[in-house]
C-alpha atoms as a PDB file:
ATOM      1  CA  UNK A   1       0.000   0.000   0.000  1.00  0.00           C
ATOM      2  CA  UNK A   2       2.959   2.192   0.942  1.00  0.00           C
ATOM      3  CA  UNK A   3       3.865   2.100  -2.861  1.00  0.00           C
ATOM      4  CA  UNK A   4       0.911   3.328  -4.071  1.00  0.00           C
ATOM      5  CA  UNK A   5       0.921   5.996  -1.830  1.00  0.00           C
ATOM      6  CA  UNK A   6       4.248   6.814  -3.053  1.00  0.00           C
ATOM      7  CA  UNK A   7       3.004   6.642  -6.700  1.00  0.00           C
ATOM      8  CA  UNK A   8       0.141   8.732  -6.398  1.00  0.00           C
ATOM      9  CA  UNK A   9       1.954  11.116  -4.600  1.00  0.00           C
ATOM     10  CA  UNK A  10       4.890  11.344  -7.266  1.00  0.00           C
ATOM     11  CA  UNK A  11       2.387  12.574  -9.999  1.00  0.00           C
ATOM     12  CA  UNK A  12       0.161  14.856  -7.656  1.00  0.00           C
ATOM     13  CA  UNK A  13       3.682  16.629  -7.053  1.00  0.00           C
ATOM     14  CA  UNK A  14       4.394  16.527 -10.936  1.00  0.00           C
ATOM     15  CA  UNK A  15       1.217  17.594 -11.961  1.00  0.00           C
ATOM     16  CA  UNK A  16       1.889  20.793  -9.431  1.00  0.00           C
ATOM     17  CA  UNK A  17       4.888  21.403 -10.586  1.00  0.00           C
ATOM     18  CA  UNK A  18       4.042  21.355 -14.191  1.00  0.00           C
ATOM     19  CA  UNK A  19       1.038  23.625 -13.605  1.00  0.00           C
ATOM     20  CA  UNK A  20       3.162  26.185 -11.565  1.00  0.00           C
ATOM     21  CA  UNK A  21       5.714  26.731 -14.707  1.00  0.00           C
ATOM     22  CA  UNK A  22       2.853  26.525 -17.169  1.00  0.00           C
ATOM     23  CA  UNK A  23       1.229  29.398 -14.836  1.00  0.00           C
ATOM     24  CA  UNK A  24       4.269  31.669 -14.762  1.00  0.00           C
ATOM     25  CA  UNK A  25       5.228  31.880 -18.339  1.00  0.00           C
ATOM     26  CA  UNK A  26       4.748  34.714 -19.574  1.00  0.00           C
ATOM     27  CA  UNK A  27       3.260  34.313 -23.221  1.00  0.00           C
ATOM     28  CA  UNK A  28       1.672  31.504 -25.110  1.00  0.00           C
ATOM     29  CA  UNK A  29       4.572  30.851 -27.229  1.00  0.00           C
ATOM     30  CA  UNK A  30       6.221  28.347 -25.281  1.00  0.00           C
ATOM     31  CA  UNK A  31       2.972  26.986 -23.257  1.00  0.00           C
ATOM     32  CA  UNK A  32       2.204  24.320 -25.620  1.00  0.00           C
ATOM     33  CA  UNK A  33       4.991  23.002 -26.376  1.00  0.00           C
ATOM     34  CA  UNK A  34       5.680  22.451 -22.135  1.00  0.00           C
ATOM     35  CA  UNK A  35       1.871  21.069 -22.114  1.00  0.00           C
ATOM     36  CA  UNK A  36       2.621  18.898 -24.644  1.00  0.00           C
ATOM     37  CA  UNK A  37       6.166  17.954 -22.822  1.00  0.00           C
ATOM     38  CA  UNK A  38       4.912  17.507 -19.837  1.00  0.00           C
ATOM     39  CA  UNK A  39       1.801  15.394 -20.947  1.00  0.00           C
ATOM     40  CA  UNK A  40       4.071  13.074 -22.132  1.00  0.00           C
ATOM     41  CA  UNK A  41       6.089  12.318 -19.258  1.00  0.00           C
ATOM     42  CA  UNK A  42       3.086  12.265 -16.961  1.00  0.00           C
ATOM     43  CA  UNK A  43       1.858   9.215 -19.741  1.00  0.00           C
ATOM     44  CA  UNK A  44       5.463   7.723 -18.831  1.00  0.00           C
ATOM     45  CA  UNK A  45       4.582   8.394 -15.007  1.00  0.00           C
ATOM     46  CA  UNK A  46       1.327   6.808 -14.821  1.00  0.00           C
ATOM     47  CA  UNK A  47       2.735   3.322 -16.774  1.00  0.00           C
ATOM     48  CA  UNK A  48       5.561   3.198 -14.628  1.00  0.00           C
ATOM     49  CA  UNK A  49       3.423   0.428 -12.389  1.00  0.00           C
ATOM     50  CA  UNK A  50       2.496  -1.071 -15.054  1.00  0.00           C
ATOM     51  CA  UNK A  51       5.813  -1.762 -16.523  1.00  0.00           C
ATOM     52  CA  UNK A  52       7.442  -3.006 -13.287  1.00  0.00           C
ATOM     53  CA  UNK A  53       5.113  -5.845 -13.461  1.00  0.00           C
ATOM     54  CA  UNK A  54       5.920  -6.746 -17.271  1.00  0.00           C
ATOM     55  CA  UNK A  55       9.844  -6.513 -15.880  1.00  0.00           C
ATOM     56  CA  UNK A  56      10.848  -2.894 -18.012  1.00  0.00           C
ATOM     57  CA  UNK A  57      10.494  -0.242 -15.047  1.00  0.00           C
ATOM     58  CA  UNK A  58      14.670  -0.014 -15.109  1.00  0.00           C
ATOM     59  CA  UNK A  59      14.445   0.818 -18.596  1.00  0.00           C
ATOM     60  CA  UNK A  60      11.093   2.654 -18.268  1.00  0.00           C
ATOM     61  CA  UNK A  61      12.931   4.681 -15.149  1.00  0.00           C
ATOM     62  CA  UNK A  62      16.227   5.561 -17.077  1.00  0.00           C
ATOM     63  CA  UNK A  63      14.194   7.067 -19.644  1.00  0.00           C
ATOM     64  CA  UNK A  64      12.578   8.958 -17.408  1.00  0.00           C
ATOM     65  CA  UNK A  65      15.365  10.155 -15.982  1.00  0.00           C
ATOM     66  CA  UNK A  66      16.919  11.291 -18.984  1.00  0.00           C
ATOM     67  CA  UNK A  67      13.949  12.976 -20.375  1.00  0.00           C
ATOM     68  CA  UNK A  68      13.137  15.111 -16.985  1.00  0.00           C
ATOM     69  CA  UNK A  69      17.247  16.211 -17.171  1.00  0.00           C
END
């Protein structure tokens, strides 16, 4: 249960974070492209269970890694 705790909490933080920068730029240039950005990796968050029980969350979580850098 502690896991999904953990989970849940991981992309209430993201999707706070992502919301706060979408927030404070200052012109719709750039928004979309950050939406579309960070829609993505929240896709890659929320499968993240799912792949650890088909065996790919070290490959799923190095990706993520090197995306969010």
């Amino acid at each position: 249960m502690e896991v999904l705790y953990e989970w849940v909490w991981n992309v209430a933080v993201y999707l706070l974070l992502v919301t706060a920068v979408t927030n404070v730029l200052p012109g719709d240039t750039y928004r979309k492209y950050l939406k579309f950005f960070g829609n993505l990796i929240l896709v890659l968050l929320l499968l993240r269970p799912a792949a650890s029980l088909l065996g790919q969350a070290e490959s799923l979580e190095q990706f993520l890694k090197f995306q969010t850098l």
